[in-house]
PDB file of N, CA and C in Angstrom:
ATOM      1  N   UNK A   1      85.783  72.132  97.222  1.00  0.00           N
ATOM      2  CA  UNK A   1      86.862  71.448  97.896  1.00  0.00           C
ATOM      3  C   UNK A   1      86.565  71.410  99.397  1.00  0.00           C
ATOM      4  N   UNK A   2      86.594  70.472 100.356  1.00  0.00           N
ATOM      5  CA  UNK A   2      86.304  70.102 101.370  1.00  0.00           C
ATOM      6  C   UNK A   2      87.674  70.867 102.161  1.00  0.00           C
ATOM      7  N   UNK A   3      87.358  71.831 103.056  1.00  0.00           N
ATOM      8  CA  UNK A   3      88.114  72.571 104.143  1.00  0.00           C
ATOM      9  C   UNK A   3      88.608  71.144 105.147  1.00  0.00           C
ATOM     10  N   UNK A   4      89.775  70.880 105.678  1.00  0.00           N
ATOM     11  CA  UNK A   4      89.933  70.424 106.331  1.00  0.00           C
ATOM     12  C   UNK A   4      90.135  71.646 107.687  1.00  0.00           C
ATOM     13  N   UNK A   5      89.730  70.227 109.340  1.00  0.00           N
ATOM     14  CA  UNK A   5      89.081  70.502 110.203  1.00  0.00           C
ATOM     15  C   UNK A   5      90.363  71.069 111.088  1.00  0.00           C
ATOM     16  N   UNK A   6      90.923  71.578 112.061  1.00  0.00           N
ATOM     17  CA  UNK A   6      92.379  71.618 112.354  1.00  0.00           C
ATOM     18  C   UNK A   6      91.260  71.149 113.788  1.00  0.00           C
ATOM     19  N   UNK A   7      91.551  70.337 114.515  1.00  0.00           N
ATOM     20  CA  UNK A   7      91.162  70.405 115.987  1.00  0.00           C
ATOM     21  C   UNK A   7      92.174  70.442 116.883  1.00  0.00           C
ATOM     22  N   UNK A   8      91.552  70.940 117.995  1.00  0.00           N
ATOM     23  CA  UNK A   8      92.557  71.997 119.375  1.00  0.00           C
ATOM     24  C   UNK A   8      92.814  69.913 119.983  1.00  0.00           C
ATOM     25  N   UNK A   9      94.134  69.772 120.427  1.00  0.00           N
ATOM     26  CA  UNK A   9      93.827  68.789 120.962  1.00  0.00           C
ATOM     27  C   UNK A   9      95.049  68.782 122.398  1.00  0.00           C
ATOM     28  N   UNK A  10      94.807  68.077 123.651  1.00  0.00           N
ATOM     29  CA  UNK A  10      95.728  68.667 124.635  1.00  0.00           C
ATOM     30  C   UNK A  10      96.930  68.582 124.891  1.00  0.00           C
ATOM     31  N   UNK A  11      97.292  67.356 124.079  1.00  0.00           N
ATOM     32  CA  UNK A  11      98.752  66.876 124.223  1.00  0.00           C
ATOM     33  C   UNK A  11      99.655  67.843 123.016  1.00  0.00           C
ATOM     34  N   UNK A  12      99.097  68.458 122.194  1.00  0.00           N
ATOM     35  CA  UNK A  12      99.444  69.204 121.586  1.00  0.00           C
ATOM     36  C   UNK A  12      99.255  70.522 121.623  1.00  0.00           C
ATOM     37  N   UNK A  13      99.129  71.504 122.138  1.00  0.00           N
ATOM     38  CA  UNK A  13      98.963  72.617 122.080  1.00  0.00           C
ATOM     39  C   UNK A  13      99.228  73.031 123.628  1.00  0.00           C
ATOM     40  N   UNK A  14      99.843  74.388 123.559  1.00  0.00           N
ATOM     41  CA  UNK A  14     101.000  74.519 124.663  1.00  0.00           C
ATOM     42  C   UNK A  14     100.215  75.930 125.972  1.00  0.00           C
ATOM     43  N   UNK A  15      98.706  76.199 124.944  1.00  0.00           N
ATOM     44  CA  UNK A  15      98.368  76.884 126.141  1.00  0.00           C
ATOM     45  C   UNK A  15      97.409  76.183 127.150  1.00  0.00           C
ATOM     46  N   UNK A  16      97.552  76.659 128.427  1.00  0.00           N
ATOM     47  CA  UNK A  16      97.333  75.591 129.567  1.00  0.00           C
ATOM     48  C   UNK A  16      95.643  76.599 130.108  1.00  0.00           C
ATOM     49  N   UNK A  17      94.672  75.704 130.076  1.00  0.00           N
ATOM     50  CA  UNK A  17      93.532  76.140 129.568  1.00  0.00           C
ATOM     51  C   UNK A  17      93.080  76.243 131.211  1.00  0.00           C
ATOM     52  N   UNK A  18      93.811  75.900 132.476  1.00  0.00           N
ATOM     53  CA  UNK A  18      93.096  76.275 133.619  1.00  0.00           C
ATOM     54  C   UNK A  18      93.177  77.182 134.497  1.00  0.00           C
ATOM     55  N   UNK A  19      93.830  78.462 133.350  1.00  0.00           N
ATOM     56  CA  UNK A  19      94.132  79.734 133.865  1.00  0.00           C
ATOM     57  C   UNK A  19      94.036  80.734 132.902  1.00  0.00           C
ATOM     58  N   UNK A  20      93.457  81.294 131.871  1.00  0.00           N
ATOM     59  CA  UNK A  20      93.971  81.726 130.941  1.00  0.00           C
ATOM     60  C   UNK A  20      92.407  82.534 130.758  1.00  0.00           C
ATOM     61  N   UNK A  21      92.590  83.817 129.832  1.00  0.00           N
ATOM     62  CA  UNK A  21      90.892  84.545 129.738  1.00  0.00           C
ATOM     63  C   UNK A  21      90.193  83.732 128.532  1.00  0.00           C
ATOM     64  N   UNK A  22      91.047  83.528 127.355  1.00  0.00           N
ATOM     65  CA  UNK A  22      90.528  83.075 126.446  1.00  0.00           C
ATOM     66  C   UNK A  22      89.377  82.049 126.392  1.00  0.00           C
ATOM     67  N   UNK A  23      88.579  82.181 125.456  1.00  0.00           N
ATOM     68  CA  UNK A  23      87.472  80.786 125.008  1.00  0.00           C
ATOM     69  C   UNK A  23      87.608  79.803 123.822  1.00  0.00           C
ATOM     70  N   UNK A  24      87.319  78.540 123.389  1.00  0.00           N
ATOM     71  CA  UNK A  24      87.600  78.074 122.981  1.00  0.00           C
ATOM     72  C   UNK A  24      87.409  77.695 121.546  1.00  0.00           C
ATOM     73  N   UNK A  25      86.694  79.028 121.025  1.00  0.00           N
ATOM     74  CA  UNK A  25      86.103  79.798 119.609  1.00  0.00           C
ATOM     75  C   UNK A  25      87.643  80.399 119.213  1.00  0.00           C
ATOM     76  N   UNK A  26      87.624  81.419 120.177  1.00  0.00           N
ATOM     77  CA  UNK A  26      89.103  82.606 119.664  1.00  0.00           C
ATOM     78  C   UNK A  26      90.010  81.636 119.775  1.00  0.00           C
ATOM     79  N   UNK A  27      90.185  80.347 120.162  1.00  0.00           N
ATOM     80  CA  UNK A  27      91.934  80.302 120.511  1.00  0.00           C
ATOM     81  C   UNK A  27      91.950  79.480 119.313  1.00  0.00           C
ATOM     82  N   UNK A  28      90.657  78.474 118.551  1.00  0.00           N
ATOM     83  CA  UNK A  28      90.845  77.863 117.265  1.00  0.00           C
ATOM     84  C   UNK A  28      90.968  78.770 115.991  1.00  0.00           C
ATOM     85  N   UNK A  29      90.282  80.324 116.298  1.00  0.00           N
ATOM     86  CA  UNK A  29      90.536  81.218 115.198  1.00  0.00           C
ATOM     87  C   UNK A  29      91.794  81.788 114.628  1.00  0.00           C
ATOM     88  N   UNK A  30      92.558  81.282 116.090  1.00  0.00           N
ATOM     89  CA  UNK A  30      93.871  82.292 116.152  1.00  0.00           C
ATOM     90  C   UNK A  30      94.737  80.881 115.811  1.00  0.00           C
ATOM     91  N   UNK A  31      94.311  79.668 116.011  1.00  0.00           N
ATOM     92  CA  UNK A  31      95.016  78.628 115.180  1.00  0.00           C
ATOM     93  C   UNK A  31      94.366  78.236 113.747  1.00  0.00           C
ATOM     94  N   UNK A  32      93.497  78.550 113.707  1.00  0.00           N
ATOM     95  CA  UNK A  32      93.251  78.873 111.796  1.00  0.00           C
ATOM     96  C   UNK A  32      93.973  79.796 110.916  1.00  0.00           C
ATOM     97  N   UNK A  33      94.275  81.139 112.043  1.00  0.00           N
ATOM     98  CA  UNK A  33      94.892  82.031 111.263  1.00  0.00           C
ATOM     99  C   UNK A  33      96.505  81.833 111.116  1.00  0.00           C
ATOM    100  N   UNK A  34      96.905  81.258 112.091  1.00  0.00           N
ATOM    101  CA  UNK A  34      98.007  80.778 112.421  1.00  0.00           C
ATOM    102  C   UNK A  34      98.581  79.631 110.857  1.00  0.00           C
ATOM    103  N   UNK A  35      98.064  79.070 110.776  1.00  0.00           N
ATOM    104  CA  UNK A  35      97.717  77.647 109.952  1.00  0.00           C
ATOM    105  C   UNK A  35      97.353  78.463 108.420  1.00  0.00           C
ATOM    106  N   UNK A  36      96.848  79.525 108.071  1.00  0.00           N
ATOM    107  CA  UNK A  36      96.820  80.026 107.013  1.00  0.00           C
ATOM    108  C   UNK A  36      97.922  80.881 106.873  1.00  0.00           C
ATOM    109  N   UNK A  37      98.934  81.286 107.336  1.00  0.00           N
ATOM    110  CA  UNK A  37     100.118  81.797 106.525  1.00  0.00           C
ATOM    111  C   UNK A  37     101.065  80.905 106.466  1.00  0.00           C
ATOM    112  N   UNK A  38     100.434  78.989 106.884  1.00  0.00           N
ATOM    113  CA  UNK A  38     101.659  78.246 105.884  1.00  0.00           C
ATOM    114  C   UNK A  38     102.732  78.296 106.658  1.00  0.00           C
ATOM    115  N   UNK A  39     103.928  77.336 106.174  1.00  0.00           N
ATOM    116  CA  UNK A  39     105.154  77.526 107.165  1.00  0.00           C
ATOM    117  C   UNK A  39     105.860  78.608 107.514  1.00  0.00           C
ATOM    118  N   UNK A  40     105.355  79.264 106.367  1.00  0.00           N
ATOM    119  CA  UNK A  40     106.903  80.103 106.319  1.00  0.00           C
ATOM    120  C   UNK A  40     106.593  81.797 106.764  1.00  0.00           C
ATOM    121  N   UNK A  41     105.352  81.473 107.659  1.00  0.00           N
ATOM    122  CA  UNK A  41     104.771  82.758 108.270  1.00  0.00           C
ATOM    123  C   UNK A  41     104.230  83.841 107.574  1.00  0.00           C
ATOM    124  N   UNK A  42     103.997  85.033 107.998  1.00  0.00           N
ATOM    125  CA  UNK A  42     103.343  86.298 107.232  1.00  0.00           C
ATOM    126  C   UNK A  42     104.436  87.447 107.318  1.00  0.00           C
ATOM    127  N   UNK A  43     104.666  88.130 105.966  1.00  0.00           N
ATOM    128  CA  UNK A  43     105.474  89.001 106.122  1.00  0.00           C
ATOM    129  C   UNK A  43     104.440  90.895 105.832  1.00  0.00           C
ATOM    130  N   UNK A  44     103.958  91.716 106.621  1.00  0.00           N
ATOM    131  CA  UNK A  44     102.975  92.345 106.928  1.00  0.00           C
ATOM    132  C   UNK A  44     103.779  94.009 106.637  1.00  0.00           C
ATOM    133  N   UNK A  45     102.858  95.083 106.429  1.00  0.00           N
ATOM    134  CA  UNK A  45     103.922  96.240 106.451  1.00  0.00           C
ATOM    135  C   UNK A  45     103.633  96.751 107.791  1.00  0.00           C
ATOM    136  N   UNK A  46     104.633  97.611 107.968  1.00  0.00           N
ATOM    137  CA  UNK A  46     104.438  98.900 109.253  1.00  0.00           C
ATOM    138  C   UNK A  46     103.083  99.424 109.189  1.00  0.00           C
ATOM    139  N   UNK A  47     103.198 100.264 108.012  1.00  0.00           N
ATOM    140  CA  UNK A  47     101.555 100.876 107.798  1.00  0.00           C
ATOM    141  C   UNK A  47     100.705  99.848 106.888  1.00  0.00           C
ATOM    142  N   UNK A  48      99.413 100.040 107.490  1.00  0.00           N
ATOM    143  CA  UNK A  48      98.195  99.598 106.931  1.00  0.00           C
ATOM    144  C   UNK A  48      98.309  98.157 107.422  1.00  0.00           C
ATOM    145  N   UNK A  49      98.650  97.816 108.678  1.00  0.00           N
ATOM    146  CA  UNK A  49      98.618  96.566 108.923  1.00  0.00           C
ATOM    147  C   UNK A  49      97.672  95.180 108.773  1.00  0.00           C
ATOM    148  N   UNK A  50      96.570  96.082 109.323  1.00  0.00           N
ATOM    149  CA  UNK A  50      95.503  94.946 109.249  1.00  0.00           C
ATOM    150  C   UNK A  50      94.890  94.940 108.081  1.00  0.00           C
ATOM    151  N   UNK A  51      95.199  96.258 107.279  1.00  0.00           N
ATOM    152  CA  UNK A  51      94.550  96.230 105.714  1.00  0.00           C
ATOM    153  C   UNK A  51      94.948  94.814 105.013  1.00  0.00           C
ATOM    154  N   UNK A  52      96.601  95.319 105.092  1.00  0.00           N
ATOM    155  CA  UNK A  52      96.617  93.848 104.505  1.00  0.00           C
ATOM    156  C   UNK A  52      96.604  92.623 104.756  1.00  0.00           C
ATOM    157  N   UNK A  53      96.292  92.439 105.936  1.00  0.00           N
ATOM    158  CA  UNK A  53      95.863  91.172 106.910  1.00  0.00           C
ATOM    159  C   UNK A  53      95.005  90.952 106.156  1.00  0.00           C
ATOM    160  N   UNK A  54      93.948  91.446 106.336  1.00  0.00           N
ATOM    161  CA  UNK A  54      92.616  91.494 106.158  1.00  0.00           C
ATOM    162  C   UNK A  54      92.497  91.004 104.377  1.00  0.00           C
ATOM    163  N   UNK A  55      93.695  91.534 103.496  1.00  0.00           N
ATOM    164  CA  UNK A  55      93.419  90.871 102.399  1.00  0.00           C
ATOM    165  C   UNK A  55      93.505  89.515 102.611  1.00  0.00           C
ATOM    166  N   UNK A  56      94.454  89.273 103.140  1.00  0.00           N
ATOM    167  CA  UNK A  56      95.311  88.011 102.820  1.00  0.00           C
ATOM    168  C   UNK A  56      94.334  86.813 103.596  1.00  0.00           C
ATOM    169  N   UNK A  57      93.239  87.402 104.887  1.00  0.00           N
ATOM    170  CA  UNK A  57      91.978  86.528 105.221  1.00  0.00           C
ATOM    171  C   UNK A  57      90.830  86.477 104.005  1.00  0.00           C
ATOM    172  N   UNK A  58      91.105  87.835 103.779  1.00  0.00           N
ATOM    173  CA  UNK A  58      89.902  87.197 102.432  1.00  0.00           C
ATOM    174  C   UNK A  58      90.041  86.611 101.237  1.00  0.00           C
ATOM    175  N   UNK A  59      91.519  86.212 100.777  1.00  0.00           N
ATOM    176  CA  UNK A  59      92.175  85.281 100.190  1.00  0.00           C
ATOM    177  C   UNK A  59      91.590  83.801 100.684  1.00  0.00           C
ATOM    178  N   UNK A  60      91.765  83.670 102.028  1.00  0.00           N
ATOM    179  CA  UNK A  60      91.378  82.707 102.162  1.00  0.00           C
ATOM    180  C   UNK A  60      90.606  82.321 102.616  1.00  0.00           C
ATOM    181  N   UNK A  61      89.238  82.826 102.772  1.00  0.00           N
ATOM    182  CA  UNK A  61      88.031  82.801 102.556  1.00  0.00           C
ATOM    183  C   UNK A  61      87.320  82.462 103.971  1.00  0.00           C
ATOM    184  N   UNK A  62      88.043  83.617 104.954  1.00  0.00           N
ATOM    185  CA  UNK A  62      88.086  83.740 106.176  1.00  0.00           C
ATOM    186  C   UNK A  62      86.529  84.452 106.359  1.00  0.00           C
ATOM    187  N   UNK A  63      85.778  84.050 106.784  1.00  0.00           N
ATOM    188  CA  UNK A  63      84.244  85.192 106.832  1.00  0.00           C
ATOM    189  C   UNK A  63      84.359  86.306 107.684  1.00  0.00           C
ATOM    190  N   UNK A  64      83.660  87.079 107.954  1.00  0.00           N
ATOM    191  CA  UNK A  64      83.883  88.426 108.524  1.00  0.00           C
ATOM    192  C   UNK A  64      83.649  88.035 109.776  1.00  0.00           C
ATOM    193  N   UNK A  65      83.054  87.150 110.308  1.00  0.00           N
ATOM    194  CA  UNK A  65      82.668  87.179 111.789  1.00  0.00           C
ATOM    195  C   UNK A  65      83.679  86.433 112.323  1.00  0.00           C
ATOM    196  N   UNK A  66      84.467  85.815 111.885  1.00  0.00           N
ATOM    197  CA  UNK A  66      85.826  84.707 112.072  1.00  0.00           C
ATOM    198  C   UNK A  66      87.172  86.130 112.372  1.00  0.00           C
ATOM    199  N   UNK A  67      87.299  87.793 111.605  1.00  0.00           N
ATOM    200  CA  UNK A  67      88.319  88.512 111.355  1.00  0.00           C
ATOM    201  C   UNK A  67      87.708  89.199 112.943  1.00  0.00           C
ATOM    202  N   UNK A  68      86.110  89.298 112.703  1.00  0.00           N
ATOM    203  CA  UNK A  68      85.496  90.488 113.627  1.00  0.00           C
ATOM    204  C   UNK A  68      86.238  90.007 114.914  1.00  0.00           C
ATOM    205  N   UNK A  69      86.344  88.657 115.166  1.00  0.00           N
ATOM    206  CA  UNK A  69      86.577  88.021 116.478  1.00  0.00           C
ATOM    207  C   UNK A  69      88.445  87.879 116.427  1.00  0.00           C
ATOM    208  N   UNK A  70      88.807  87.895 115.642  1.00  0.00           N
ATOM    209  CA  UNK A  70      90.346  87.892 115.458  1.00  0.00           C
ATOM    210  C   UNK A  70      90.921  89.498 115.551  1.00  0.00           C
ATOM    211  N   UNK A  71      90.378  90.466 115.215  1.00  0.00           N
ATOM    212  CA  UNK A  71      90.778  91.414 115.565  1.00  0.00           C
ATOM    213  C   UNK A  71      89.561  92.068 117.075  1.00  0.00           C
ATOM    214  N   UNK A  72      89.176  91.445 117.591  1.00  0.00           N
ATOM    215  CA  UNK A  72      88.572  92.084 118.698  1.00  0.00           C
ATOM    216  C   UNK A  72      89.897  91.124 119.837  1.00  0.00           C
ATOM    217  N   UNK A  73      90.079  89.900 119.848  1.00  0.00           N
ATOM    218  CA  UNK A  73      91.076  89.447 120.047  1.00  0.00           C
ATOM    219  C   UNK A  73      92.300  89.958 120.425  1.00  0.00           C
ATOM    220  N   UNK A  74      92.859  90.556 119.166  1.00  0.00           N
ATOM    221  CA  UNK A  74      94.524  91.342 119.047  1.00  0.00           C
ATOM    222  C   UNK A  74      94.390  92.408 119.706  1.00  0.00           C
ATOM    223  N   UNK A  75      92.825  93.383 119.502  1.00  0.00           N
ATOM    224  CA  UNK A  75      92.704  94.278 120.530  1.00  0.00           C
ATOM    225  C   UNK A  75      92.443  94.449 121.688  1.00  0.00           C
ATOM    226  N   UNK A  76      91.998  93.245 122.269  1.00  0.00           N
ATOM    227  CA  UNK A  76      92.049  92.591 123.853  1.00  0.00           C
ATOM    228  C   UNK A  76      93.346  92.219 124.228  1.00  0.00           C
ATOM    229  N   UNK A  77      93.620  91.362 123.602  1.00  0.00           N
ATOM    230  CA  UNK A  77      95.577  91.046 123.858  1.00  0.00           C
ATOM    231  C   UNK A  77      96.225  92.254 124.334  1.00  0.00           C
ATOM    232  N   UNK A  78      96.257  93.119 123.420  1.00  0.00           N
ATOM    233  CA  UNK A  78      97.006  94.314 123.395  1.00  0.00           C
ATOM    234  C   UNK A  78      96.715  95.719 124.115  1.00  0.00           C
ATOM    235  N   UNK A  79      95.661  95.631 124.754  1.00  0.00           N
ATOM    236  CA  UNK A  79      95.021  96.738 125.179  1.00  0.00           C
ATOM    237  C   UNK A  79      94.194  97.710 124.595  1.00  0.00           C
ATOM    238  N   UNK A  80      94.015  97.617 123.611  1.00  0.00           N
ATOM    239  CA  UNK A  80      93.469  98.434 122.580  1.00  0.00           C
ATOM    240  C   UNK A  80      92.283  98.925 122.613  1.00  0.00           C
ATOM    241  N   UNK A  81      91.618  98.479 123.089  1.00  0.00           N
ATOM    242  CA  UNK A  81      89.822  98.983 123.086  1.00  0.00           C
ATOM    243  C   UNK A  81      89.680  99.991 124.035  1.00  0.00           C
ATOM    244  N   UNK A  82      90.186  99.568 125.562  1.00  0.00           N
ATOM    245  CA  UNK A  82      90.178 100.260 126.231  1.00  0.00           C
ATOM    246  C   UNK A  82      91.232 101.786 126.724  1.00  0.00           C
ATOM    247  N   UNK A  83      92.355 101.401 126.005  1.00  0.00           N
ATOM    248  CA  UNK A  83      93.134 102.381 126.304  1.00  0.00           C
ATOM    249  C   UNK A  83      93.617 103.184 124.981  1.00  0.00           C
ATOM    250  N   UNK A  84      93.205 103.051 123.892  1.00  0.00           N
ATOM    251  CA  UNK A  84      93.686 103.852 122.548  1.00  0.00           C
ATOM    252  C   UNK A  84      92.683 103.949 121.760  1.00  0.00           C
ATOM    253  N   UNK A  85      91.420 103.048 121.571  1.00  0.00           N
ATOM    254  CA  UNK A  85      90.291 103.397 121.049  1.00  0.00           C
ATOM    255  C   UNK A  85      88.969 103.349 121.568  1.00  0.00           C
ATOM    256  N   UNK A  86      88.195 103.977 120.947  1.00  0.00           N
ATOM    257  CA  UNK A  86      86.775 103.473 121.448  1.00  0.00           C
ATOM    258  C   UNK A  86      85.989 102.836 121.007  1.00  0.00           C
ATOM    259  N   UNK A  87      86.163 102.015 119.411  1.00  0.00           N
ATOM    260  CA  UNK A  87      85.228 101.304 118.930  1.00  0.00           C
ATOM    261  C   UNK A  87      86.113 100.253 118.480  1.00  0.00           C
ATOM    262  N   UNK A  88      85.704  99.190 118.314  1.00  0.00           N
ATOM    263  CA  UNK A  88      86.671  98.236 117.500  1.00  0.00           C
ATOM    264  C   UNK A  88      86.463  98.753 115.855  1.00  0.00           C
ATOM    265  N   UNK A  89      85.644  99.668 115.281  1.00  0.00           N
ATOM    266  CA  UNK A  89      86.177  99.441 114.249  1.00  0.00           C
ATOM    267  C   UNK A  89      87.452 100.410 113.505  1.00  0.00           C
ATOM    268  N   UNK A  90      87.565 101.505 114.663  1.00  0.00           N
ATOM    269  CA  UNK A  90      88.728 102.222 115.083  1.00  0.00           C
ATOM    270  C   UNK A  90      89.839 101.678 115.714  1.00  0.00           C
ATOM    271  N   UNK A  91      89.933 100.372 115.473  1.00  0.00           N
ATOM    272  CA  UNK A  91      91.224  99.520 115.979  1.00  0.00           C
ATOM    273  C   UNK A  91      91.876  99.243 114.775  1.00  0.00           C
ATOM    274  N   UNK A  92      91.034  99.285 113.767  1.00  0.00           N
ATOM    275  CA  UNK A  92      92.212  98.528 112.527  1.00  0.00           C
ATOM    276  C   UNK A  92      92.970  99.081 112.358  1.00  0.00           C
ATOM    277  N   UNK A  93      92.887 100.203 112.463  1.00  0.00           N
ATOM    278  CA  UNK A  93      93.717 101.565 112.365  1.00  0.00           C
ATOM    279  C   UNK A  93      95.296 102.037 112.891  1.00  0.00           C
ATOM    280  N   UNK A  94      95.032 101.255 113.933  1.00  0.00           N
ATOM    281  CA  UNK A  94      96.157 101.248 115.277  1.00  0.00           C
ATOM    282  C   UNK A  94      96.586  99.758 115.348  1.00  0.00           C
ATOM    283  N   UNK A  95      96.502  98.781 114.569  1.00  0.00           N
ATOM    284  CA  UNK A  95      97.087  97.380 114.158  1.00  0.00           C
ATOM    285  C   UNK A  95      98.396  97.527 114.193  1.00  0.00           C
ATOM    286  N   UNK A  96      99.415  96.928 114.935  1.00  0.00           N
ATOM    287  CA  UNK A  96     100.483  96.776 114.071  1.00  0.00           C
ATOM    288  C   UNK A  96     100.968  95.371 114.268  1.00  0.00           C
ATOM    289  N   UNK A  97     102.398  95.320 113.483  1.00  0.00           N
ATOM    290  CA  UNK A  97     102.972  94.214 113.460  1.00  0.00           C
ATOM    291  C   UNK A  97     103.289  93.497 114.548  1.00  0.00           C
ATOM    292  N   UNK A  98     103.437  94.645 115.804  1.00  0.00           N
ATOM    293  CA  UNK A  98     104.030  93.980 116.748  1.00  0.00           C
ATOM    294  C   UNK A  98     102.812  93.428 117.830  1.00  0.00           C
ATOM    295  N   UNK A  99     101.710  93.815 117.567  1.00  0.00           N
ATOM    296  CA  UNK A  99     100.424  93.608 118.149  1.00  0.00           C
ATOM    297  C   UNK A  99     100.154  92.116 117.717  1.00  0.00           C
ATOM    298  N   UNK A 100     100.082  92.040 116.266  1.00  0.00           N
ATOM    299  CA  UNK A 100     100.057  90.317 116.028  1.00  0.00           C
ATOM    300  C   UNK A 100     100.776  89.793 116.588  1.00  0.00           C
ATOM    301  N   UNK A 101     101.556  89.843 116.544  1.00  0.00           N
ATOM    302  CA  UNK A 101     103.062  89.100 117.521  1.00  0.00           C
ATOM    303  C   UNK A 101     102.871  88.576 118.655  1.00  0.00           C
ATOM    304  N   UNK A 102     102.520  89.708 119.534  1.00  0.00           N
ATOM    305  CA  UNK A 102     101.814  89.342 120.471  1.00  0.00           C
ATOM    306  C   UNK A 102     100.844  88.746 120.972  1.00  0.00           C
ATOM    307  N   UNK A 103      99.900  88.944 120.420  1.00  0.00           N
ATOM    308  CA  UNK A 103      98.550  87.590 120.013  1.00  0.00           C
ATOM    309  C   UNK A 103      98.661  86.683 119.774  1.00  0.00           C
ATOM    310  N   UNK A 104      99.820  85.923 119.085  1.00  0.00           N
ATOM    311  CA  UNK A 104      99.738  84.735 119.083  1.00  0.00           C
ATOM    312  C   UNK A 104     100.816  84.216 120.114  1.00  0.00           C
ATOM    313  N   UNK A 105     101.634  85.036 120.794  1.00  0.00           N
ATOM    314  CA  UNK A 105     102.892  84.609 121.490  1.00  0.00           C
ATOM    315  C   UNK A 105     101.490  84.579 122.650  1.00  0.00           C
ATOM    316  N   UNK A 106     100.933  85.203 122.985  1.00  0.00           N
ATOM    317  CA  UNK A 106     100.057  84.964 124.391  1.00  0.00           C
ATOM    318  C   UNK A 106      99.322  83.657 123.835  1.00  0.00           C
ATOM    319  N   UNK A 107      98.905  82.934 123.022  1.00  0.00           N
ATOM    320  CA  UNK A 107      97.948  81.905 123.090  1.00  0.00           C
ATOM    321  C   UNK A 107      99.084  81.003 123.077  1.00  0.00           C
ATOM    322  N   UNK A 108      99.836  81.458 123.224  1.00  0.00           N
ATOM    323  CA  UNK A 108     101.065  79.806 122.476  1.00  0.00           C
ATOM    324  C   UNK A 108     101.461  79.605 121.417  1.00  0.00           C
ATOM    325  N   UNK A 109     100.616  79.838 120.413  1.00  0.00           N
ATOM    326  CA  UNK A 109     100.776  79.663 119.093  1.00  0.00           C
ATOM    327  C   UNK A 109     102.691  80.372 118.477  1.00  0.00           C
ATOM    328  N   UNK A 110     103.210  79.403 117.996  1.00  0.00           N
ATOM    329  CA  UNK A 110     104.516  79.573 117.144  1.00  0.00           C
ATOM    330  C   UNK A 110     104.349  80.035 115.800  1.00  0.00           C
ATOM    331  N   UNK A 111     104.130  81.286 115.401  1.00  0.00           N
ATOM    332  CA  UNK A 111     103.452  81.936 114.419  1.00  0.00           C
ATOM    333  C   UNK A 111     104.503  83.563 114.264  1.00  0.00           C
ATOM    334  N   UNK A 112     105.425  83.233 112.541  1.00  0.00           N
ATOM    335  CA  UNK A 112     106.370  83.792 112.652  1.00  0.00           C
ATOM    336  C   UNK A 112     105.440  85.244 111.907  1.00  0.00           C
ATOM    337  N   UNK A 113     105.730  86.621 112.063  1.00  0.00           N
ATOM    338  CA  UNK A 113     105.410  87.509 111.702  1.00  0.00           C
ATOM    339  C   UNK A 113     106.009  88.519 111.514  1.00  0.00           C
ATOM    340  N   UNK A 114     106.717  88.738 110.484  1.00  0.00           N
ATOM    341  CA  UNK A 114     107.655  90.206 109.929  1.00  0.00           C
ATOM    342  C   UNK A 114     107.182  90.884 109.464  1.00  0.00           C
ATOM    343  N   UNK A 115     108.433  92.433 109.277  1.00  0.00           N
ATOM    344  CA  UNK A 115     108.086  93.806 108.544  1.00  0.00           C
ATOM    345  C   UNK A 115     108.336  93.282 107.213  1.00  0.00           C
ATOM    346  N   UNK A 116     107.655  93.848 106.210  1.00  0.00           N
ATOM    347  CA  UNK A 116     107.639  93.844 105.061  1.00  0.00           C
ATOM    348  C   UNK A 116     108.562  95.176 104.685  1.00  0.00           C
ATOM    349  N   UNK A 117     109.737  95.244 104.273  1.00  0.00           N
ATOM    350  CA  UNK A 117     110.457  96.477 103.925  1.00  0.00           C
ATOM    351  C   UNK A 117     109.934  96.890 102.375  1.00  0.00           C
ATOM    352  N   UNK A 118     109.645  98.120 102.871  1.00  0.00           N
ATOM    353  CA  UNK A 118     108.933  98.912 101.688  1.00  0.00           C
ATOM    354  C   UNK A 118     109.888  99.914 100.840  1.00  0.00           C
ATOM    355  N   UNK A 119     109.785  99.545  99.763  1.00  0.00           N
ATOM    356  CA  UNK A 119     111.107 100.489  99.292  1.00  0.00           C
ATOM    357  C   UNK A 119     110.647 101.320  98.427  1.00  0.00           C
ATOM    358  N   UNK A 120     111.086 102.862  98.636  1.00  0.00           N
ATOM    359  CA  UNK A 120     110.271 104.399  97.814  1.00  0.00           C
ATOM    360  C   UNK A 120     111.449 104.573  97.002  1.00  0.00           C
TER     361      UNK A 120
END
């Protein structure tokens, strides 16, 4: 089945590209990922955040170097590399819900993201 292409285009998309750190790899990844939970957004738990992110990219057949750059991303957004871990692969760890949130509220992107209530 032929992937359709999503392209960044200017009259549409609300982050203003002559001030901003981002490049123009991460900000289409973070509108792919955006665009793969569909209208009705991602509903994620407290714990194991990016675990199950991370399923729900390999559901959709997200490659690893597309997540590597989406979570090096959330951990740039958020501070993470430098102030709570030391490796990115010790970031998945420290993912949370409200970290996505933030990642896409900084690119612009309108990308709804809830707690998943877990019931024991």
């Amino acid at each position: 089945m032929a992937k359709i292409k999503i392209w960044l285009q200017w009259n549409n998309d609300s982050l203003f590209w002559g001030d901003n750190p981002y490049i123009w790899s991460e900000v289409y990844i973070l509108k792919e990922v955006g665009e793969s939970f569909g209208g009705g957004g991602i509903v994620l738990p407290l714990k194991d955040t990016w675990k199950e992110l991370d399923k729900h990219l390999d559901k959709k057949e997200f490659s690893e170097e597309k997540k590597r750059i989406f979570l090096q991303v959330i951990a740039r957004v958020n501070g993470l590399v430098t102030s709570e871990v030391k490796d990115i692969d010790s970031v998945k760890k420290k993912i949370t819900v409200d970290h996505i949130k933030k990642t896409f509220e900084s690119f612009g992107q309108k990308v709804e993201v809830k707690v998943k209530n877990v019931k024991r």
